[in-house]
C-alpha atoms as a PDB file:
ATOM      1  CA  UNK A   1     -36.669   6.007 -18.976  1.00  0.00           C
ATOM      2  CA  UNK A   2     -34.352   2.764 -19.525  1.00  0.00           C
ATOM      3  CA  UNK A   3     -32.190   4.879 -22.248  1.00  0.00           C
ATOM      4  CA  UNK A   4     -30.203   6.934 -20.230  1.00  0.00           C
ATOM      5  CA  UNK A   5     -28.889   4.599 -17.998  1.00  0.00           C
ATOM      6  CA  UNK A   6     -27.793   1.975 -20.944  1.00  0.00           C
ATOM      7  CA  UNK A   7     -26.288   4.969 -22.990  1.00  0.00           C
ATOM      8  CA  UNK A   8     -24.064   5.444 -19.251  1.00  0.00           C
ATOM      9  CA  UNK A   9     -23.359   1.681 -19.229  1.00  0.00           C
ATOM     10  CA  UNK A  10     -22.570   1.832 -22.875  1.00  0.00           C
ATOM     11  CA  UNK A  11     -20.199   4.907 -22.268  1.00  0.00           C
ATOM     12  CA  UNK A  12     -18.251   3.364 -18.773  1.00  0.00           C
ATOM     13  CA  UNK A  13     -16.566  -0.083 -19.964  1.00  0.00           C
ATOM     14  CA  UNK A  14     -17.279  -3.046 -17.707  1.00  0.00           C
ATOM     15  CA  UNK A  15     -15.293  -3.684 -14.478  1.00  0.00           C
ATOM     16  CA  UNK A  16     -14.035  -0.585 -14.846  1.00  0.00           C
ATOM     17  CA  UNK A  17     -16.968   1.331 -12.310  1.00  0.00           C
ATOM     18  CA  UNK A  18     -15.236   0.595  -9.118  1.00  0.00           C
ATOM     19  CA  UNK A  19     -11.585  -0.624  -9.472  1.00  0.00           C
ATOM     20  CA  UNK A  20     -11.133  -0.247  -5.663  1.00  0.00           C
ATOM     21  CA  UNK A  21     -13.725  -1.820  -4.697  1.00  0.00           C
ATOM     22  CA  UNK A  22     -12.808  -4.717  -6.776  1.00  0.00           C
ATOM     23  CA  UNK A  23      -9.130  -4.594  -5.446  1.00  0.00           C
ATOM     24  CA  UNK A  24     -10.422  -4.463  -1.993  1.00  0.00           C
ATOM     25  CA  UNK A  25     -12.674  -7.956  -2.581  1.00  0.00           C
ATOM     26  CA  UNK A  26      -9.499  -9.096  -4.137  1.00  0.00           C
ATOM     27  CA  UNK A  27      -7.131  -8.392  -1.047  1.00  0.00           C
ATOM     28  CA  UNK A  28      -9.965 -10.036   1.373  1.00  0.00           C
ATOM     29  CA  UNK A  29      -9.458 -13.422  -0.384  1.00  0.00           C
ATOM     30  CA  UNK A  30      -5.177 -13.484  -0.115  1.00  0.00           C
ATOM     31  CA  UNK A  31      -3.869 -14.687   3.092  1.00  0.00           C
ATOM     32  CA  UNK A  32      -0.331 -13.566   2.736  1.00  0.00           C
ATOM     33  CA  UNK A  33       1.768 -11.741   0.316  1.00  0.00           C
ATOM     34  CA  UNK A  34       5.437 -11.024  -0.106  1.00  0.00           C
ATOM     35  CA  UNK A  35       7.024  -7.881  -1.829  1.00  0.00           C
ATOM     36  CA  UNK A  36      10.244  -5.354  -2.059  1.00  0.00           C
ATOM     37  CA  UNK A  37       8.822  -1.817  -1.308  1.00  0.00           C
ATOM     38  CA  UNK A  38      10.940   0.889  -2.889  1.00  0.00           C
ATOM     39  CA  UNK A  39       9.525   3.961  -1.649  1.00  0.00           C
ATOM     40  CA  UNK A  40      10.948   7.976  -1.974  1.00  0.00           C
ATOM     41  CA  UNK A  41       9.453  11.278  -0.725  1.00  0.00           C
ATOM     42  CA  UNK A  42      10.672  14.638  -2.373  1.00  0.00           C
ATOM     43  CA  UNK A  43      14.050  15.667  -0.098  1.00  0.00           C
ATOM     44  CA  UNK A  44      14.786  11.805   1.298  1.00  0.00           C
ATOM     45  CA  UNK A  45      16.487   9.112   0.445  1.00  0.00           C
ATOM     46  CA  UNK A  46      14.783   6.422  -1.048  1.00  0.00           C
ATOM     47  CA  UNK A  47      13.858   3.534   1.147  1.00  0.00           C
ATOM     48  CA  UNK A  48      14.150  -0.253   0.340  1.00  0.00           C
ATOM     49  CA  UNK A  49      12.241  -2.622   2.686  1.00  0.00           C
ATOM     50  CA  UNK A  50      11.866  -6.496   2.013  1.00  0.00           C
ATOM     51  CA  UNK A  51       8.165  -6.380   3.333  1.00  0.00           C
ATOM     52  CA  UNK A  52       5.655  -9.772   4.487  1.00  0.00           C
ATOM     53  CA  UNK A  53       2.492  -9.465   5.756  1.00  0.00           C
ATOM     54  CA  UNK A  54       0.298 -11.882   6.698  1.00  0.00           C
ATOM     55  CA  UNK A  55      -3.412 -12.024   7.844  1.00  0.00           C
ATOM     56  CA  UNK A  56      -4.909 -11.035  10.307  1.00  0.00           C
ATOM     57  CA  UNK A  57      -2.449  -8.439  10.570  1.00  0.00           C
ATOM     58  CA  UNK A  58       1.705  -9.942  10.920  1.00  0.00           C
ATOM     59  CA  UNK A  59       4.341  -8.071   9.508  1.00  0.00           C
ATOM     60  CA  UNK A  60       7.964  -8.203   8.805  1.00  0.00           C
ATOM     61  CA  UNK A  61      10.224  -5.484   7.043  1.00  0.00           C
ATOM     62  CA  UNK A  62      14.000  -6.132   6.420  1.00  0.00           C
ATOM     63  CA  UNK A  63      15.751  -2.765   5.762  1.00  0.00           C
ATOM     64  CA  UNK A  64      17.859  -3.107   2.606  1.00  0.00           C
ATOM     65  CA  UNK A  65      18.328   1.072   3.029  1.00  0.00           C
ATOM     66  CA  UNK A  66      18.646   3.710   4.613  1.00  0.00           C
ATOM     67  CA  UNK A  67      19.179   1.218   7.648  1.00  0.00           C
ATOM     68  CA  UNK A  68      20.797  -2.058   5.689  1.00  0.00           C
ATOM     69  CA  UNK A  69      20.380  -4.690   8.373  1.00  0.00           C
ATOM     70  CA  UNK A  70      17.436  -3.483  10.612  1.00  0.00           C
ATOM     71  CA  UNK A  71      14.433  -5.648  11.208  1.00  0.00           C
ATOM     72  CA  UNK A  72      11.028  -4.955  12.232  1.00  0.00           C
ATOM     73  CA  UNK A  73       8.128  -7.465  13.433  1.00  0.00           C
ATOM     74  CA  UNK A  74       5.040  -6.783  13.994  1.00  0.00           C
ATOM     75  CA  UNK A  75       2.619  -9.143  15.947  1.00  0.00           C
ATOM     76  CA  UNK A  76      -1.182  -8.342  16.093  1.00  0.00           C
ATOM     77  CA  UNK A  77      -1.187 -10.467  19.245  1.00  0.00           C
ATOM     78  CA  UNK A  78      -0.241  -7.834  21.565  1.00  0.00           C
ATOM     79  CA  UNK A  79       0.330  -5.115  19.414  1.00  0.00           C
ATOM     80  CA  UNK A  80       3.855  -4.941  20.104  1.00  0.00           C
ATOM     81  CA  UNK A  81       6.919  -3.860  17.349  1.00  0.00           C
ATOM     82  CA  UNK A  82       9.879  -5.943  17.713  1.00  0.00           C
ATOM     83  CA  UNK A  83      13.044  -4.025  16.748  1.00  0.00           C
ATOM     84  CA  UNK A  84      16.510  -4.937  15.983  1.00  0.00           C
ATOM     85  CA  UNK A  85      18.738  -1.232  14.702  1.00  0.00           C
ATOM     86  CA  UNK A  86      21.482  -3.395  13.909  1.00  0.00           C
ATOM     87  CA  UNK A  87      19.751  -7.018  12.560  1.00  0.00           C
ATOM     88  CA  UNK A  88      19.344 -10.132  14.250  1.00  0.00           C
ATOM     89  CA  UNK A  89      20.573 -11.438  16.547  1.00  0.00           C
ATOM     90  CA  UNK A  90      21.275  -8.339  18.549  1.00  0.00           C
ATOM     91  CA  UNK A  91      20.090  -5.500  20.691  1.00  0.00           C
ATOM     92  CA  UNK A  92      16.392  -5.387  20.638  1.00  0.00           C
ATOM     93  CA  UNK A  93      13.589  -3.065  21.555  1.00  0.00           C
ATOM     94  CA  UNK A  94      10.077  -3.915  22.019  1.00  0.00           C
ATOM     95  CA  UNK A  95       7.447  -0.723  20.994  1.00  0.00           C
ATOM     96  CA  UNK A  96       4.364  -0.070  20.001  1.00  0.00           C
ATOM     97  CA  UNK A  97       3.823   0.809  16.690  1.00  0.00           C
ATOM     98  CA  UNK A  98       2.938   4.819  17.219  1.00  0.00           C
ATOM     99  CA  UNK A  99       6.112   5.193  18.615  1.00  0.00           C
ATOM    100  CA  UNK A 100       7.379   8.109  16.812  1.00  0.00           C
ATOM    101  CA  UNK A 101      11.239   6.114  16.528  1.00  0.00           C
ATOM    102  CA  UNK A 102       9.552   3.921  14.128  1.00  0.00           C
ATOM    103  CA  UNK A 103       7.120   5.535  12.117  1.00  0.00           C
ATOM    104  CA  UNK A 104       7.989   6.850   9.016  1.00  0.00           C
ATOM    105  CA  UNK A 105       8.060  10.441   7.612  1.00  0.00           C
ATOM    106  CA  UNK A 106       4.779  10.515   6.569  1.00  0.00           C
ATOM    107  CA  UNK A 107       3.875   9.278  10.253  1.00  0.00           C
ATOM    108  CA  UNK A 108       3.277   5.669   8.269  1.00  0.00           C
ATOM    109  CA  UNK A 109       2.986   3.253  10.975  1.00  0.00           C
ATOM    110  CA  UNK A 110       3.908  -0.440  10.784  1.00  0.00           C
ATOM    111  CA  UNK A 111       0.605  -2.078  11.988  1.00  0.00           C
ATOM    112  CA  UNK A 112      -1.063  -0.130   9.208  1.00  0.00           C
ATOM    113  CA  UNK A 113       1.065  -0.404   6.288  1.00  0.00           C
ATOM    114  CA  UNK A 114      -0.385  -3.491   4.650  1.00  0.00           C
ATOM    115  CA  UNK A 115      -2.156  -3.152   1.104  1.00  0.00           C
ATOM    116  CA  UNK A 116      -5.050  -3.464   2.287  1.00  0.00           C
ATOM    117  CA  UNK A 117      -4.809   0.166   3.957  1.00  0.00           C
ATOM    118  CA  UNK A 118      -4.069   1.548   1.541  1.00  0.00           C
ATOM    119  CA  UNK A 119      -6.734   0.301  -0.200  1.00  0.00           C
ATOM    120  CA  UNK A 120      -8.879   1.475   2.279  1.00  0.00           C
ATOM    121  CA  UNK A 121      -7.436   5.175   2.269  1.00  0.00           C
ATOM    122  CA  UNK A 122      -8.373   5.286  -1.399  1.00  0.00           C
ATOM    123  CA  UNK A 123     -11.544   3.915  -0.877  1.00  0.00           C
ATOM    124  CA  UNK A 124     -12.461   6.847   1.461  1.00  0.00           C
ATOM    125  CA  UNK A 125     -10.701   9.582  -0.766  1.00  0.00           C
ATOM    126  CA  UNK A 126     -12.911   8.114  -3.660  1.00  0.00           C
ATOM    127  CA  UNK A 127     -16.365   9.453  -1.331  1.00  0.00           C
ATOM    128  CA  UNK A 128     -17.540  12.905  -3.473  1.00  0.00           C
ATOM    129  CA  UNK A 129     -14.496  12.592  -5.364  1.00  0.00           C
ATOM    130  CA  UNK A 130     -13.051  11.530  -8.710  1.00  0.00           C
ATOM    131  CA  UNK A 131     -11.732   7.993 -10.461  1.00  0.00           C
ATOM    132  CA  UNK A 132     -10.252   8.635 -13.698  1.00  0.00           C
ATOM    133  CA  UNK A 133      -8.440   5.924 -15.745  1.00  0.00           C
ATOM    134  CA  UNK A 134      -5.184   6.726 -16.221  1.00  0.00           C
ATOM    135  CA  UNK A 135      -4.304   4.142 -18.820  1.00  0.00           C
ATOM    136  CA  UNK A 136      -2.603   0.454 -19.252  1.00  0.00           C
ATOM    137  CA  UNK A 137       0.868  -0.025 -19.380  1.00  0.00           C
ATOM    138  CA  UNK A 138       3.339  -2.721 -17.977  1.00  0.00           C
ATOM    139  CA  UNK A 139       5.110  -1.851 -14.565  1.00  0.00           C
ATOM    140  CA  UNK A 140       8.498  -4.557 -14.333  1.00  0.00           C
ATOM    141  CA  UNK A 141       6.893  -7.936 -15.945  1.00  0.00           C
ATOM    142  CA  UNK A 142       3.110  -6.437 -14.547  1.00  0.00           C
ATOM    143  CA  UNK A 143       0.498  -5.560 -17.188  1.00  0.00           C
ATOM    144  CA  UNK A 144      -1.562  -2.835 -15.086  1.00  0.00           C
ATOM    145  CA  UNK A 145      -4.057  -0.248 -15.229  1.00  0.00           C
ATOM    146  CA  UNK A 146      -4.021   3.283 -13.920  1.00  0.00           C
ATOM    147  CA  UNK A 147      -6.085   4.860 -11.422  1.00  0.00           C
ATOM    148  CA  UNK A 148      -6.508   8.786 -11.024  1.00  0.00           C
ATOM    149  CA  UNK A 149      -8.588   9.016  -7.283  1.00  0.00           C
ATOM    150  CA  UNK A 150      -9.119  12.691  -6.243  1.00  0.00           C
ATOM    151  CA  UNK A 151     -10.906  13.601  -3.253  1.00  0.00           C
ATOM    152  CA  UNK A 152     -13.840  15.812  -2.564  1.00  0.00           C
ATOM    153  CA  UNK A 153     -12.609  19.922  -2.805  1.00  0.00           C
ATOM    154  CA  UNK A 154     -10.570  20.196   0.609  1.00  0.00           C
ATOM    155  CA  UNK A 155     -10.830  16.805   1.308  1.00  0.00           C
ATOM    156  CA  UNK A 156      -7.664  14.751   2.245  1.00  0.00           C
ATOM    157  CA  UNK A 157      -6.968  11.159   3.925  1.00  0.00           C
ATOM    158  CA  UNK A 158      -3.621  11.259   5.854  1.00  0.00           C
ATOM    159  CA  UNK A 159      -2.982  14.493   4.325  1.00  0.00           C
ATOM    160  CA  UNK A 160      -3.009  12.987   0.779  1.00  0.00           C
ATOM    161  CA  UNK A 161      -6.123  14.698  -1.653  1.00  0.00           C
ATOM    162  CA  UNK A 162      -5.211  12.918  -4.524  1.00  0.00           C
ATOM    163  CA  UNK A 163      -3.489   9.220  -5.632  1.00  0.00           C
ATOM    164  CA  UNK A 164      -2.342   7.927  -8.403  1.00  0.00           C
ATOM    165  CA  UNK A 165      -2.341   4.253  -8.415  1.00  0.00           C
ATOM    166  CA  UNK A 166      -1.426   1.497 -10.811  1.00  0.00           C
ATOM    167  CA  UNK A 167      -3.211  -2.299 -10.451  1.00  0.00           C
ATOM    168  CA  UNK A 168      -2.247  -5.342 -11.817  1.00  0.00           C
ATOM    169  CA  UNK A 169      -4.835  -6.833 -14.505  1.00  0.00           C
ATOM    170  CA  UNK A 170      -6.530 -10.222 -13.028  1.00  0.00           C
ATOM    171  CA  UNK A 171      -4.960  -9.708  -9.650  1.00  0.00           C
ATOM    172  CA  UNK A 172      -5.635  -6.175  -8.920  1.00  0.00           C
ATOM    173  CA  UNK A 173      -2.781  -5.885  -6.920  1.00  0.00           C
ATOM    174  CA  UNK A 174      -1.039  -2.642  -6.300  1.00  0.00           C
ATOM    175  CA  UNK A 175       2.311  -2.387  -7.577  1.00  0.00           C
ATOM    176  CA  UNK A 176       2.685   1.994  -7.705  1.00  0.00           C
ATOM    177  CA  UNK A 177       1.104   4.633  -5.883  1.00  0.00           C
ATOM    178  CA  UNK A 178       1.915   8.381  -5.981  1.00  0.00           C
ATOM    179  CA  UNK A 179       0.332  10.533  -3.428  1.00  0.00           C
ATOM    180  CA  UNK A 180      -0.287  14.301  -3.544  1.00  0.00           C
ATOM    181  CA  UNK A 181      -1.317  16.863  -0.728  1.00  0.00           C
ATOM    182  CA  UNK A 182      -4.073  19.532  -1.187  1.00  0.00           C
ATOM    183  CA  UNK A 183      -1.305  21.877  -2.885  1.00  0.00           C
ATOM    184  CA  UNK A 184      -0.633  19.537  -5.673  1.00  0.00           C
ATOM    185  CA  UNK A 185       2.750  18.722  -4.251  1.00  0.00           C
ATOM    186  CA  UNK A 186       4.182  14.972  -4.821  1.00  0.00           C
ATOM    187  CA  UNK A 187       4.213  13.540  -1.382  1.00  0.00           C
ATOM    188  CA  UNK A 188       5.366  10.300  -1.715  1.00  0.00           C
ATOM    189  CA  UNK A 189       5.833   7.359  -4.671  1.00  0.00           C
ATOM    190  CA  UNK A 190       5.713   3.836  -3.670  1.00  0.00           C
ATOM    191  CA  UNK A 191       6.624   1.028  -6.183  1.00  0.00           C
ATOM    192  CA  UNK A 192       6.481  -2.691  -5.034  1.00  0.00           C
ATOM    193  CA  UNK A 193       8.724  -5.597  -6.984  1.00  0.00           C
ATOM    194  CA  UNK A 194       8.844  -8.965  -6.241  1.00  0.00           C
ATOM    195  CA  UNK A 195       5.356  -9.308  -5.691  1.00  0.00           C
ATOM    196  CA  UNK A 196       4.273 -12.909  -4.227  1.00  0.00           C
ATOM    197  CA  UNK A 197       0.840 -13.557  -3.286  1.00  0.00           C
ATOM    198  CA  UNK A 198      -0.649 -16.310  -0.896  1.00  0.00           C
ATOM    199  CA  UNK A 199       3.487 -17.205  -0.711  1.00  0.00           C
ATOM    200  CA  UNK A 200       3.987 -20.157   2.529  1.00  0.00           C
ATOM    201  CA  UNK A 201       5.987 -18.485   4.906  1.00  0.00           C
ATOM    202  CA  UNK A 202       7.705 -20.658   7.817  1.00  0.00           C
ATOM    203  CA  UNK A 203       6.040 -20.996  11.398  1.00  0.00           C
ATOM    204  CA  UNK A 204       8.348 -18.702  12.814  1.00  0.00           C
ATOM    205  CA  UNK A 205       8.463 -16.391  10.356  1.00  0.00           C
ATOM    206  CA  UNK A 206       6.769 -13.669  12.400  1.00  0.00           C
ATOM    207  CA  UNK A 207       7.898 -14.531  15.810  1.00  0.00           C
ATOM    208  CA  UNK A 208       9.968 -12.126  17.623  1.00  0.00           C
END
């Protein structure tokens, strides 16, 4: 009765049963992390953001393009969106983060745009679905491993069915995601450079 499940164990290599899970343990023991997200969506420009987040939940993006200058902060205390169109010091708006003037085209809103929701998309796309190694490889100076995770048939999360998504070995740290609708289309790729984990970031960092 014992055979079948050591020829399985013997067939799946170790650690490699639940890479989400394992990169979702990972992101519960970092307290901050520092990147530059270069994003770009079929028919849009590509977007450069110099992204923070800290827990449980700060977050500041620094528009390098479409909007060089602008600044967004986001305080969980509150739930507010600071804004500054034109950098800072400046004119300033104060929003919450469904506001439709700052969410992205994908309706991608600030207060959930940490790694750690994405994660958690994944994580409930994997449910009745597939995880398929896509391979190792090196992403910038990363060594990483590839992730295939296709939902359930007609299942999507966000209106993405399927993501593609690259982890750093030992860390497990995203640094590329692709996302596809139910049609197969390419929604969205997401690379992040730069990548600094548990960085110190000043006091003030986050304060609007």
């Amino acid at each position: 009765m014992l055979w079948p499940l050591l020829a399985t164990a013997l067939i799946v290599p170790a650690g490699l049963t639940d890479p989400i899970a394992a990169a979702q343990q990972q992101f519960e023991q970092l307290d901050s992390y520092r990147v530059t997200v270069r994003s770009r969506a079929p028919h849009t420009r590509q977007q450069v953001v110099r992204y923070a987040y800290r827990k449980p939940g700060f977050v500041r993006m620094e528009f390098v393009t479409p909007h060089p200058g602008a600044l967004m902060i986001y305080s969980p205390h509150g739930n507010k969106v600071r804004v500054w169109p034109f950098g800072q010091p400046g004119f300033a708006l104060t929003l919450a983060p469904d506001n439709p003037l700052i969410r992205g085209p994908h309706g991608h809103r600030i207060d959930r745009s940490h790694v750690g929701m994405l994660l958690q998309a994944v994580h409930i796309l994997q449910a009745g679905g597939d995880t398929t190694p896509l391979g190792k490889g090196t992403i910038g100076h990363w060594p990483v491993q590839g992730w295939s995770i296709t939902g359930a048939p007609g299942n999507t999360v966000a209106g993405v069915h399927r993501f593609q998504l690259w982890l750093t070995q030992g860390t497990l740290f995203p640094v590329k995601v692709v996302s596809f609708g139910l049609d197969g289309e390419q929604q969205e790729t997401v690379l992040m450079d730069d990548v600094e984990i548990d960085v110190p970031l000043a006091a003030d960092f986050f304060q609007p």
